[in-house]
N, C-alpha and C. Protein backbone atom coordinates (compact mmCIF):
# COMPACT_ATOMS: atom_id res chain seq x y z
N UNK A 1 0.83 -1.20 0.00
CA UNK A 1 0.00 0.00 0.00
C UNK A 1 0.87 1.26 0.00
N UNK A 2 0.67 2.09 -0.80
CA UNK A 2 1.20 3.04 -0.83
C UNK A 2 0.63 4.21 -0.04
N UNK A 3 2.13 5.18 0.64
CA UNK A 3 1.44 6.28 1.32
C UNK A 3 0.81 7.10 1.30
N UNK A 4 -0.32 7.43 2.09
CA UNK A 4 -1.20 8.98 0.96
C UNK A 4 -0.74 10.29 1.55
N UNK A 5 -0.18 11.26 0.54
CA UNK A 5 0.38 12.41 0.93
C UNK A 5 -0.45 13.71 0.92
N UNK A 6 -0.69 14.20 2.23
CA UNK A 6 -1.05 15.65 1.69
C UNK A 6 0.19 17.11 1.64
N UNK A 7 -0.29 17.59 1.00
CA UNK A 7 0.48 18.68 0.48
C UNK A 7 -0.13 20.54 1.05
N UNK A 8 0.49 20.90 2.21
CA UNK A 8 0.25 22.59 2.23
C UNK A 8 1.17 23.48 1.69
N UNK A 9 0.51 24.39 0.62
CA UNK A 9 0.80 25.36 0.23
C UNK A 9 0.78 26.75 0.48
N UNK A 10 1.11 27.87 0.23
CA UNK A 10 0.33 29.06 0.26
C UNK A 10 0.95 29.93 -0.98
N UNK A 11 1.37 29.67 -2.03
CA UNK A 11 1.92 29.94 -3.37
C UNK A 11 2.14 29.83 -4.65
N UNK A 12 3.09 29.24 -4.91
CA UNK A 12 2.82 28.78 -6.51
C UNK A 12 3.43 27.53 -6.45
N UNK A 13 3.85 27.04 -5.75
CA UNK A 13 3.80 25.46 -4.77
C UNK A 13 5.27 24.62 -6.06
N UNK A 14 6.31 25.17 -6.31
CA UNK A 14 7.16 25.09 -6.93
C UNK A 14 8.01 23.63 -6.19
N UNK A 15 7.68 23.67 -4.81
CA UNK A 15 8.07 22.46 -4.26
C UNK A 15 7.04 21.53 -4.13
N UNK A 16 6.05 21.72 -4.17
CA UNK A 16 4.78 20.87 -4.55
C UNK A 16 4.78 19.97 -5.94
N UNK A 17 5.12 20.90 -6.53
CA UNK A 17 5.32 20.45 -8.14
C UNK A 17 6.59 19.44 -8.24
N UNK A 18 7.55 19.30 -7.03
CA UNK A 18 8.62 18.78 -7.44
C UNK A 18 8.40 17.29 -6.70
N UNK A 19 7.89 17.34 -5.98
CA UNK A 19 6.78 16.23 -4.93
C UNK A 19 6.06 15.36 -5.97
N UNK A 20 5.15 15.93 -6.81
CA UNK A 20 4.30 15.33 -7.04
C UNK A 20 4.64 14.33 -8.40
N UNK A 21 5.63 15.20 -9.18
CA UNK A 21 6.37 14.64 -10.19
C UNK A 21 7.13 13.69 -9.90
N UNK A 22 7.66 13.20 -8.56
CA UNK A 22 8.74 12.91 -8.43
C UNK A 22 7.88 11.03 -8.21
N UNK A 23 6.23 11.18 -7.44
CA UNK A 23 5.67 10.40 -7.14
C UNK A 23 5.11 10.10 -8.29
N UNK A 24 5.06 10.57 -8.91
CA UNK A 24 4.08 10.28 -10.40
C UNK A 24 4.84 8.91 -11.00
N UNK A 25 6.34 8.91 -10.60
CA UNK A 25 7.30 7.70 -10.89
C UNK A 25 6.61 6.27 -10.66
N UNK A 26 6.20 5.21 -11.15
CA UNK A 26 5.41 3.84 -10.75
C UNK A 26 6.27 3.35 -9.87
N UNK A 27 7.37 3.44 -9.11
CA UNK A 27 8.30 3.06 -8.10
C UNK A 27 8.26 3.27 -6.98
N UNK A 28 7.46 4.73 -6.79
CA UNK A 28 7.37 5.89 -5.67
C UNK A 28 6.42 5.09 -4.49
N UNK A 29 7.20 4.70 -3.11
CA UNK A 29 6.36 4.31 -1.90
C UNK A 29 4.95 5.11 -1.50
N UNK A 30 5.01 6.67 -2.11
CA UNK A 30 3.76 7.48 -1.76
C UNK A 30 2.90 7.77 -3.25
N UNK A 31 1.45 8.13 -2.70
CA UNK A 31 0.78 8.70 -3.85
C UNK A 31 -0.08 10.39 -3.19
N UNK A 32 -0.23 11.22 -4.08
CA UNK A 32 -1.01 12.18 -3.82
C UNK A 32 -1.87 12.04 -2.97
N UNK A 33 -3.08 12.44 -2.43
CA UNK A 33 -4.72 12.64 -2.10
C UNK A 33 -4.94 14.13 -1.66
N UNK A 34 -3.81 15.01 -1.87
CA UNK A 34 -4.53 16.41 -1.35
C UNK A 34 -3.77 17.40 -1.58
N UNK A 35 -3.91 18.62 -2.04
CA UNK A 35 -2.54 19.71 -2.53
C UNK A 35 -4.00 21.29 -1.44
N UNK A 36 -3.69 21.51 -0.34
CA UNK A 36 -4.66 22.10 0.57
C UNK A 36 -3.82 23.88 0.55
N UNK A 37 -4.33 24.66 0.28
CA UNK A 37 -3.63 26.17 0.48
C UNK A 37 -4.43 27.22 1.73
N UNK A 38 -3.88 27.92 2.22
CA UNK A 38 -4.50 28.50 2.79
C UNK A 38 -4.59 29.54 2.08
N UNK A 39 -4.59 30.24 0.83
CA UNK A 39 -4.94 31.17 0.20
C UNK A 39 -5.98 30.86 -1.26
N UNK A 40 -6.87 30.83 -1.30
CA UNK A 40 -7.80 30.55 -2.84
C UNK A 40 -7.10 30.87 -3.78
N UNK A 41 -6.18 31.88 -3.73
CA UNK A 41 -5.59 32.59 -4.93
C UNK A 41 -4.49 32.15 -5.61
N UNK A 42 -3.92 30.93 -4.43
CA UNK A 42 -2.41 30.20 -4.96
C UNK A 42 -2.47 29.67 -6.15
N UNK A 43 -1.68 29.89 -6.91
CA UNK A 43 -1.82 29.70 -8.55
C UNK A 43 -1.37 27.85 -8.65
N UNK A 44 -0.53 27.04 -7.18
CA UNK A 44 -0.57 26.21 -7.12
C UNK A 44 -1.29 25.21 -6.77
N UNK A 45 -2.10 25.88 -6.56
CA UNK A 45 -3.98 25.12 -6.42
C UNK A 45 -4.29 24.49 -8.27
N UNK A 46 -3.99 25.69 -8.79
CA UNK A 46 -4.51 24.89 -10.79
C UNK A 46 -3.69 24.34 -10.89
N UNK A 47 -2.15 24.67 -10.62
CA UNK A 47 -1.47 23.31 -10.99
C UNK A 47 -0.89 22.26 -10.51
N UNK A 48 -2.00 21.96 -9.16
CA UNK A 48 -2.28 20.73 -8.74
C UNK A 48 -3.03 20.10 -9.46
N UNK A 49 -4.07 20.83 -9.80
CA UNK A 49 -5.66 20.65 -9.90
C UNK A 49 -5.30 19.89 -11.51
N UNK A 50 -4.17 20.73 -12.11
CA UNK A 50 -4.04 20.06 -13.92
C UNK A 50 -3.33 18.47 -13.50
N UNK A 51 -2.37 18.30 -12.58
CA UNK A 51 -2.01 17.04 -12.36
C UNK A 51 -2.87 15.72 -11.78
N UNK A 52 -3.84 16.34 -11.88
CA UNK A 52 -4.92 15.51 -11.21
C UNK A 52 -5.00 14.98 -9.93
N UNK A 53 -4.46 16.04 -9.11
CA UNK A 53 -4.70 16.11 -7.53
C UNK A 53 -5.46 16.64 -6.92
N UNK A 54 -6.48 16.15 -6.09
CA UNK A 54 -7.80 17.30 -5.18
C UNK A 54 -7.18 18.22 -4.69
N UNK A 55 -7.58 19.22 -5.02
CA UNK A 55 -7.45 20.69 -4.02
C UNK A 55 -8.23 20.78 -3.13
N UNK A 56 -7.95 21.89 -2.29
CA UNK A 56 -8.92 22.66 -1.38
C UNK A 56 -8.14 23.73 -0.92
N UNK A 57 -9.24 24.98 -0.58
CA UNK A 57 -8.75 26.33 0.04
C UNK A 57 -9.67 26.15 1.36
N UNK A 58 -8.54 26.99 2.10
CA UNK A 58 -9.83 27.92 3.41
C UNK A 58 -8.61 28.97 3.92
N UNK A 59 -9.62 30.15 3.40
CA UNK A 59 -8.79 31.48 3.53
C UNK A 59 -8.68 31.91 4.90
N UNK A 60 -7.53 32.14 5.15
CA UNK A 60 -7.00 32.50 6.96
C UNK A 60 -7.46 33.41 7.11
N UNK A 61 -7.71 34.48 6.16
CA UNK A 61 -7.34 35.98 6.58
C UNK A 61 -9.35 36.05 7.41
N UNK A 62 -9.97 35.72 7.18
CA UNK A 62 -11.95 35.92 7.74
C UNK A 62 -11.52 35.16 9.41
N UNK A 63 -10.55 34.69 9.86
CA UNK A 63 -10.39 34.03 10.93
C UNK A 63 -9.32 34.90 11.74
N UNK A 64 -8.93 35.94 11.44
CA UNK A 64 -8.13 36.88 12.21
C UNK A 64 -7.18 36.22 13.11
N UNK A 65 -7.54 36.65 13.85
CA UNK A 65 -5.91 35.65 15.07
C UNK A 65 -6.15 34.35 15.71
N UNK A 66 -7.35 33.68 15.33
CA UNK A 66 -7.94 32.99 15.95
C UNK A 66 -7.61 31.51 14.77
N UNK A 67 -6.38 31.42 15.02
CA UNK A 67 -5.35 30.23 14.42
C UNK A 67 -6.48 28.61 14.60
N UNK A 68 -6.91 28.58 15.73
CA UNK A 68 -7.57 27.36 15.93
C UNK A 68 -8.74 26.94 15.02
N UNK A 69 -9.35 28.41 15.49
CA UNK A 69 -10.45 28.23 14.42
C UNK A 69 -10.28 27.98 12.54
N UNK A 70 -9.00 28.65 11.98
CA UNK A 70 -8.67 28.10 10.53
C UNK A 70 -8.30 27.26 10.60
N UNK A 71 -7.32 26.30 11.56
CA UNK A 71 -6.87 25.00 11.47
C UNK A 71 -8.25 24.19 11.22
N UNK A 72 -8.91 24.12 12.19
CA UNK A 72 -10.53 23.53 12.25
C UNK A 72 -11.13 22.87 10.89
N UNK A 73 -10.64 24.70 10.18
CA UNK A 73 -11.49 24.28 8.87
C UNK A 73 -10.34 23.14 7.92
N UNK A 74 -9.20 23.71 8.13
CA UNK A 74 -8.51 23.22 7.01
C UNK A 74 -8.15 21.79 7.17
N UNK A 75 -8.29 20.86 8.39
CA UNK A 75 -8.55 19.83 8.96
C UNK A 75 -9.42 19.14 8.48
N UNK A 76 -10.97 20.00 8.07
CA UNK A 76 -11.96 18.77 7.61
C UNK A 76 -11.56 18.36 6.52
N UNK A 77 -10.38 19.22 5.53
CA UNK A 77 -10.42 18.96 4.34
C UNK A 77 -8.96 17.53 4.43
N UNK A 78 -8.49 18.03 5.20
CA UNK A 78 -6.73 16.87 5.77
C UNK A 78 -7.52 15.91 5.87
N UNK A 79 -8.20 15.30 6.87
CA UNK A 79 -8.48 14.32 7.43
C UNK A 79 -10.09 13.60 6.61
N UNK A 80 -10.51 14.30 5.51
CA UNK A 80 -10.79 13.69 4.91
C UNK A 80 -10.25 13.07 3.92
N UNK A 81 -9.11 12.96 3.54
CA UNK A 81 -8.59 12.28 2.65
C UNK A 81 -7.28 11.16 3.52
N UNK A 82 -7.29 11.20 4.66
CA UNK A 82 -6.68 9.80 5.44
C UNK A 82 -5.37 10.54 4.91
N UNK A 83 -5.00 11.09 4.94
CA UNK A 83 -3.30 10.92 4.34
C UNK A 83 -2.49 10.40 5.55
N UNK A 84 -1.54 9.35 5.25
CA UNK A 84 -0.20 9.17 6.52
C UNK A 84 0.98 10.09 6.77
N UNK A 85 1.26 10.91 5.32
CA UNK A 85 2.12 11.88 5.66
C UNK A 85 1.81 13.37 5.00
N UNK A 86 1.90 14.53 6.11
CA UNK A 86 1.56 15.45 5.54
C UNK A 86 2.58 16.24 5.16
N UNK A 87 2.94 16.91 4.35
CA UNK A 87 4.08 18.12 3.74
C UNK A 87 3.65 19.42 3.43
N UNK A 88 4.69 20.21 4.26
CA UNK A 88 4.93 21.55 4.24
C UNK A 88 5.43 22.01 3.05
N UNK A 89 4.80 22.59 1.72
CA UNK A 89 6.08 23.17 1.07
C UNK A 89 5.45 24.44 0.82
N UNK A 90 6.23 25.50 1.30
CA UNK A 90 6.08 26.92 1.67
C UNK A 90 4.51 27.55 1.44
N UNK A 91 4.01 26.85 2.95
CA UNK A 91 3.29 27.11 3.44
C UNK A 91 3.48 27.69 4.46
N UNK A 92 2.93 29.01 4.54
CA UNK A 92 3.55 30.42 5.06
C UNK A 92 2.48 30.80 6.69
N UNK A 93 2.08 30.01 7.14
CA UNK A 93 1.39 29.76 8.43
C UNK A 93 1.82 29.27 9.38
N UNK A 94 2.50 29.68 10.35
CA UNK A 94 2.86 28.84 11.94
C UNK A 94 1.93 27.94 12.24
N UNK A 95 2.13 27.03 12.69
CA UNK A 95 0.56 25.69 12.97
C UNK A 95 0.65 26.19 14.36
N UNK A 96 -0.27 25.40 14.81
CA UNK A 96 -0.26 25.76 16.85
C UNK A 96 0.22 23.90 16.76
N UNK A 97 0.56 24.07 18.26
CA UNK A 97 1.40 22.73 18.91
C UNK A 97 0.02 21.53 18.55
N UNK A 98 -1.43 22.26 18.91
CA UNK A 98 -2.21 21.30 18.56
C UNK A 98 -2.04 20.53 17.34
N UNK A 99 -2.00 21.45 16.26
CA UNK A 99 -2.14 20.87 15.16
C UNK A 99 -1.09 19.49 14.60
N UNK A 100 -0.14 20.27 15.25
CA UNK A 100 1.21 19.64 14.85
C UNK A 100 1.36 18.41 15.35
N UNK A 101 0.79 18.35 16.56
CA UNK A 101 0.99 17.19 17.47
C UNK A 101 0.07 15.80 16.94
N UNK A 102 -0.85 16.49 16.37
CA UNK A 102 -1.94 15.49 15.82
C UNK A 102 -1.30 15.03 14.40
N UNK A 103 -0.14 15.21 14.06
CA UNK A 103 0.84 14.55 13.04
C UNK A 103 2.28 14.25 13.72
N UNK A 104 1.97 14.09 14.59
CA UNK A 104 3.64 13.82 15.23
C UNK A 104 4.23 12.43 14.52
N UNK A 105 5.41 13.07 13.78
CA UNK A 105 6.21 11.67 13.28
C UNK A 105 5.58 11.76 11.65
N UNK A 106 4.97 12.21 11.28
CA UNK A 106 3.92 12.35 10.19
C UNK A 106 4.32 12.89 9.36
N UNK A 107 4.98 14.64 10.14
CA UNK A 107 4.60 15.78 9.32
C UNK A 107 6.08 16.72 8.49
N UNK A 108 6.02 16.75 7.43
CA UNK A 108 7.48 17.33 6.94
C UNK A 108 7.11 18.92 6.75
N UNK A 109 8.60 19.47 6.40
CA UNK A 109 8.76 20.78 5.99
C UNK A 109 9.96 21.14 5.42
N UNK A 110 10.16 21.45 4.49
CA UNK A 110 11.34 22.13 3.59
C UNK A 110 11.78 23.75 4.37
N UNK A 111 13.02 24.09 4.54
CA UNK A 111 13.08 25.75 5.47
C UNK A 111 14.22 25.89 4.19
N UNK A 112 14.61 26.90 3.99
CA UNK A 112 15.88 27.22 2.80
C UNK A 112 16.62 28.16 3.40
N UNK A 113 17.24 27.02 4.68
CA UNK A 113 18.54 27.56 5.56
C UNK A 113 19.11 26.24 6.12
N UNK A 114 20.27 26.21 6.41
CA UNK A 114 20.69 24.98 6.78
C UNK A 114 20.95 24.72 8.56
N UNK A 115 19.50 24.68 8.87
CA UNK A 115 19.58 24.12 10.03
C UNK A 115 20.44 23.85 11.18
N UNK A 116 20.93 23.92 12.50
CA UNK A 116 19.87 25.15 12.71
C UNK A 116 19.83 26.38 12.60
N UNK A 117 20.51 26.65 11.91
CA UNK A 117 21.44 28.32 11.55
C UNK A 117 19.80 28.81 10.55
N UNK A 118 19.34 29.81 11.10
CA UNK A 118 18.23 31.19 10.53
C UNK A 118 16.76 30.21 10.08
N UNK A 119 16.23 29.77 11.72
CA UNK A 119 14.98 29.53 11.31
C UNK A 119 14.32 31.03 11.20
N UNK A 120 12.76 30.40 10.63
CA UNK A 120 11.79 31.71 10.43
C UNK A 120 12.40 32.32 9.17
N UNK A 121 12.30 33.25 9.28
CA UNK A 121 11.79 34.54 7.74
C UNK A 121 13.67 34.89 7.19
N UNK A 122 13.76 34.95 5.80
CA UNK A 122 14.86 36.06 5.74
C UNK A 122 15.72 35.53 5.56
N UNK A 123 16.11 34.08 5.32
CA UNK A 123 17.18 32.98 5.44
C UNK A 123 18.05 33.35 4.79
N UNK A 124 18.36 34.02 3.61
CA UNK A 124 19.10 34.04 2.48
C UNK A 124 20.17 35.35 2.79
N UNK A 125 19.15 36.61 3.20
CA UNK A 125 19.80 37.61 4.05
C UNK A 125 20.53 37.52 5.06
N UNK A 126 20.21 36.39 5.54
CA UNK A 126 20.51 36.57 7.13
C UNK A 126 21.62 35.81 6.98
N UNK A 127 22.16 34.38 5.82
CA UNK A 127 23.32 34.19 5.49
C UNK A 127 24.56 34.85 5.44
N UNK A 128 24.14 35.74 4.32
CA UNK A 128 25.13 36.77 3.78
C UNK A 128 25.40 37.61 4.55
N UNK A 129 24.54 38.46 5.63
CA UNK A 129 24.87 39.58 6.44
C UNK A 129 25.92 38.76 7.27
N UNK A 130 25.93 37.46 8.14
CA UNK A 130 26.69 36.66 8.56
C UNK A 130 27.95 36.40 7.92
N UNK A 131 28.66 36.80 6.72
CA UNK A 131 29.51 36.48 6.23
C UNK A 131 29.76 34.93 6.06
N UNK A 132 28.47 33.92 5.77
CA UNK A 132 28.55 32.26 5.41
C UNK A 132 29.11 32.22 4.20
N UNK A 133 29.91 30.70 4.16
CA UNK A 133 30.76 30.63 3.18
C UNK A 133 29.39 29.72 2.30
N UNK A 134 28.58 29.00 3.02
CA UNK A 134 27.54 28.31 2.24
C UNK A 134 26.42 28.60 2.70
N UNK A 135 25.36 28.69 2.05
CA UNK A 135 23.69 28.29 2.62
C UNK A 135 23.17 26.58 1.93
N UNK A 136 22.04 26.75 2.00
CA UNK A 136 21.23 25.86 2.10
C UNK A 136 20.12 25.69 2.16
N UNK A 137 19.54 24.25 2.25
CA UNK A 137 17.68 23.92 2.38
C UNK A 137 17.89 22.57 3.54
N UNK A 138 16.99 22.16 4.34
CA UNK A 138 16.87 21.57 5.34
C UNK A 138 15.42 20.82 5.06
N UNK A 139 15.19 19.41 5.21
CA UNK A 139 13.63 19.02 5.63
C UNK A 139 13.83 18.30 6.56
N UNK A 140 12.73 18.44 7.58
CA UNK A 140 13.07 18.40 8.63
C UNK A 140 11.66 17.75 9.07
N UNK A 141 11.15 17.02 10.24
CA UNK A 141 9.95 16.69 10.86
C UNK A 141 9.54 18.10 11.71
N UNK A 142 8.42 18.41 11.84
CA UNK A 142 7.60 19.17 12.28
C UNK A 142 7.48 19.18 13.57
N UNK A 143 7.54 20.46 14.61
CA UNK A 143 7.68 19.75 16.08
C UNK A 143 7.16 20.92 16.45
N UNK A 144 6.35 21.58 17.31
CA UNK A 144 5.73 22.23 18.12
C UNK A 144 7.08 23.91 17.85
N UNK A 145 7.94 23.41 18.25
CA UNK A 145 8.86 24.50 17.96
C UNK A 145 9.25 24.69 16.22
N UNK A 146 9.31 26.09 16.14
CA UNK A 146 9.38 26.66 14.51
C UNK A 146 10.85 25.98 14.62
N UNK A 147 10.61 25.38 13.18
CA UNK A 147 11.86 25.25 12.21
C UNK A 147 12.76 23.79 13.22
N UNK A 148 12.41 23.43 13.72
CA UNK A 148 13.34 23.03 14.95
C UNK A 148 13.56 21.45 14.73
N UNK A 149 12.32 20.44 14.13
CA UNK A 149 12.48 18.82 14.99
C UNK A 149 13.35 17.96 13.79
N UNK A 150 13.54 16.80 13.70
CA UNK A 150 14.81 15.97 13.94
C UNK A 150 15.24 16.38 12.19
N UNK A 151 16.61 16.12 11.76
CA UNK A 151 16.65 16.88 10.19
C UNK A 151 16.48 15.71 9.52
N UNK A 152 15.41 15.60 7.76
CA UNK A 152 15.96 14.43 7.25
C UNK A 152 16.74 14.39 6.13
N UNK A 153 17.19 15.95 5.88
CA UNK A 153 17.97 15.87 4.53
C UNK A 153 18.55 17.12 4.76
N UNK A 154 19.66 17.22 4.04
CA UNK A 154 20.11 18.92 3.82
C UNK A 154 20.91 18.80 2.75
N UNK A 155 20.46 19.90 1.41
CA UNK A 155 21.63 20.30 0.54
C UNK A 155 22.19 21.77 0.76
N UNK A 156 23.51 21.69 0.34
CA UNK A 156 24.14 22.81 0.38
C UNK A 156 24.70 23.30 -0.99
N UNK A 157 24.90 24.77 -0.99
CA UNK A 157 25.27 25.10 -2.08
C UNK A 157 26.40 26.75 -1.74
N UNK A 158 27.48 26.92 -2.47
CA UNK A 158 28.66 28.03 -2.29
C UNK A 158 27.82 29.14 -2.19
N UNK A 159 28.05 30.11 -0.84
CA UNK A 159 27.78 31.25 -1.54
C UNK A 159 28.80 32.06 -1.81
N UNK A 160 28.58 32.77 -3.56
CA UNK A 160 29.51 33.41 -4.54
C UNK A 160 30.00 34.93 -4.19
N UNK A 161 30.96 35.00 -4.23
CA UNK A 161 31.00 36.74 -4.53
C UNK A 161 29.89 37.32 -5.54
N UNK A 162 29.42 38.66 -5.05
CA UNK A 162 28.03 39.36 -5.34
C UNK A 162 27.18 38.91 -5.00
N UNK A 163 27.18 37.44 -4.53
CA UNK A 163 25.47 36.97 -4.50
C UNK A 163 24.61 37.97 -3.48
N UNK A 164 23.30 38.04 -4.12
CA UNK A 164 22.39 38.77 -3.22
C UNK A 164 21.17 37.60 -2.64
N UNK A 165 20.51 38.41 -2.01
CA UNK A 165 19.07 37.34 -1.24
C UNK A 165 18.92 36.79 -2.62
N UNK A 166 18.47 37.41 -3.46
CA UNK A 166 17.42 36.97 -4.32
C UNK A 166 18.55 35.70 -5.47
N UNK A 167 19.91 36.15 -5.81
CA UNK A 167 20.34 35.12 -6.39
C UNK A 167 20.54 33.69 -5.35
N UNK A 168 20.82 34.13 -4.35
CA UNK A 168 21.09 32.94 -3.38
C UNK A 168 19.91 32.47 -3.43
N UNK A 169 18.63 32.70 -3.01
CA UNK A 169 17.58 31.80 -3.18
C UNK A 169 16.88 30.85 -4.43
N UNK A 170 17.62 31.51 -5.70
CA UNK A 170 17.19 31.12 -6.37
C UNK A 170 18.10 29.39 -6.69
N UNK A 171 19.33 29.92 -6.53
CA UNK A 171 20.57 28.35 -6.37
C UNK A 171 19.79 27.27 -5.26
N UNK A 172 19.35 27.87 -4.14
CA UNK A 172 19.03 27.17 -3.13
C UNK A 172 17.75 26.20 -3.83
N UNK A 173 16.62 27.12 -4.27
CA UNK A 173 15.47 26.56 -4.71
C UNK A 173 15.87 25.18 -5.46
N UNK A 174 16.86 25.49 -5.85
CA UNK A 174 17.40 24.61 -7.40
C UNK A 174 17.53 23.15 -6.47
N UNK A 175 18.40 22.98 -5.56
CA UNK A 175 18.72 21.82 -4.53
C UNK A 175 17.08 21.70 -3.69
N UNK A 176 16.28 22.55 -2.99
CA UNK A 176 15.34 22.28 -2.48
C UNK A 176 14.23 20.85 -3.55
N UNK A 177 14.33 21.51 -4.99
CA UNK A 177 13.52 20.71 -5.62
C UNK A 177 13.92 19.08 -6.03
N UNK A 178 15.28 19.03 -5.35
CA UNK A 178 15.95 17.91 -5.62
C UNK A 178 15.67 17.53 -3.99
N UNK A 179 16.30 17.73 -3.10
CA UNK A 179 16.10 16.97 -1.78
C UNK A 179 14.86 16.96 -1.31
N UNK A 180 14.05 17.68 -1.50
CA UNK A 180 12.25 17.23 -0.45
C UNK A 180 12.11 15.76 -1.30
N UNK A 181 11.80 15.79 -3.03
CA UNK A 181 11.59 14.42 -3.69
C UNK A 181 12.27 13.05 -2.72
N UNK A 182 13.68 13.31 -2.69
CA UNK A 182 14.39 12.19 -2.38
C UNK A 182 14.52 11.83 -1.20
N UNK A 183 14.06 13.02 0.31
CA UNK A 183 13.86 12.31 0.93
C UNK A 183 11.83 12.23 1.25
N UNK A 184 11.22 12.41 0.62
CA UNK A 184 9.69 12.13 0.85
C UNK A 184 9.72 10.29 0.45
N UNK A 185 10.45 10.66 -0.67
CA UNK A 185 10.83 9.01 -1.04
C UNK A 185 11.02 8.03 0.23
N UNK A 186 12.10 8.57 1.10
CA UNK A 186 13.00 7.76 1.94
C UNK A 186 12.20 7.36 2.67
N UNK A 187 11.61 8.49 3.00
CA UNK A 187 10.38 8.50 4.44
C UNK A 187 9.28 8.24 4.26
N UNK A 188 8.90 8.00 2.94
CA UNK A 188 7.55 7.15 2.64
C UNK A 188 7.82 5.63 2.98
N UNK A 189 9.11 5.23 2.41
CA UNK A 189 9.71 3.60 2.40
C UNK A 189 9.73 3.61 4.05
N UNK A 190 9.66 4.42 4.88
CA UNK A 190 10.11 3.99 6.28
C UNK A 190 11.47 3.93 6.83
N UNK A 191 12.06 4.67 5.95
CA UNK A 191 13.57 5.18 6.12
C UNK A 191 13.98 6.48 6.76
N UNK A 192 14.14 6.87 7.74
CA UNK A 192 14.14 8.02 8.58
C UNK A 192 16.21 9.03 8.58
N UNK A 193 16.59 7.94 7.83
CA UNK A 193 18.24 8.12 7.91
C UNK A 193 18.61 9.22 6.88
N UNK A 194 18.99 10.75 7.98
CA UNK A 194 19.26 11.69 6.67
C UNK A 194 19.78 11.70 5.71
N UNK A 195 19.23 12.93 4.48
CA UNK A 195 20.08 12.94 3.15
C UNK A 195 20.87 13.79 3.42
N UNK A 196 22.06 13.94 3.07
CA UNK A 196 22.94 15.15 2.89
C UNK A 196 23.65 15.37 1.04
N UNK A 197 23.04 16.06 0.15
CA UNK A 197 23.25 16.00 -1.04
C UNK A 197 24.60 17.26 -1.50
């Protein structure tokens, strides 16, 4: 039996896309059942929707600070489709400990910093102002604390003379779309032993 994966977004789900292709392989231990955004407007909602994966939205912003109450909704749509593992790919929402906990061991996330060096916002900046000789992408299990629980992969990549945020992220993206695939793979098979690419 293969694993059923759901997928949170809040974008144009560029790591979503690299997920889903990667399972589309007849080899792949996991299969789709859900590509979920918290924004209606994510343009990676249609191109889930063209790969022939269920979507669903439920917009955060009508739920103001009241985090529990959007989890709530976006839950009926998770847990109707049974998935065993759920994935983060830049989905731009802090979960509460509740949520998280109710996937403990479950739940992935891609960060595009190399762990534990610049969780949260700004990774690419916050490299370079540091004078790092490298950055990076990290996936990691999901744990009550941001950015924080056990790592299952990390690529790294030089950073160049001139590079700015925006070129560094874009090198980084390049390795992100290669390591979430290979280890969603690992950790679908029941292989928990990090990648380092």
């Amino acid at each position: 039996m293969k694993k059923r994966v759901a997928i949170l977004i809040s974008g144009g789900g560029s790591n979503m896309l690299a997920l889903l292709r990667d399972m589309a392989t007849g080899d792949h231990p996991a299969e789709p059942v859900l590509v979920a955004s918290n924004d209606p407007t994510a343009t990676g909602l249609t191109k889930a929707a063209a790969a022939g994966v269920p979507t669903a939205a439920v917009d955060h912003r009508p739920f103001g600070r009241d985090r529990a109450a959007f989890e709530a909704a976006l839950l009926t749509h998770i847990l109707a489709t049974q998935p065993d593992i759920l994935c983060l790919a830049g989905f731009m929402r802090v979960l509460t400990p509740a949520f998280v906990n109710r996937f403990t061991g479950r739940m992935l996330n891609i960060h595009p910093s190399l762990l534990p060096l610049y969780p949260g916002l700004h990774t690419h900046q916050r490299a370079l102002d540091a004078g790092d000789a490298q950055a990076g992408c990290t996936v990691h299990e999901v744990t009550p604390i941001l950015d924080d629980g056990p790592i299952l992969g990390q690529a790294r990549v030089p950073i160049l003379p001139g590079d700015t945020a925006d070129s560094l992220a874009a090198r980084v993206l390049t390795q992100e779309h290669r390591l979430y695939p290979a280890v969603l793979r690992r950790f679908a098979a029941g292989d928990r032993a990090p990648i380092f690419l």
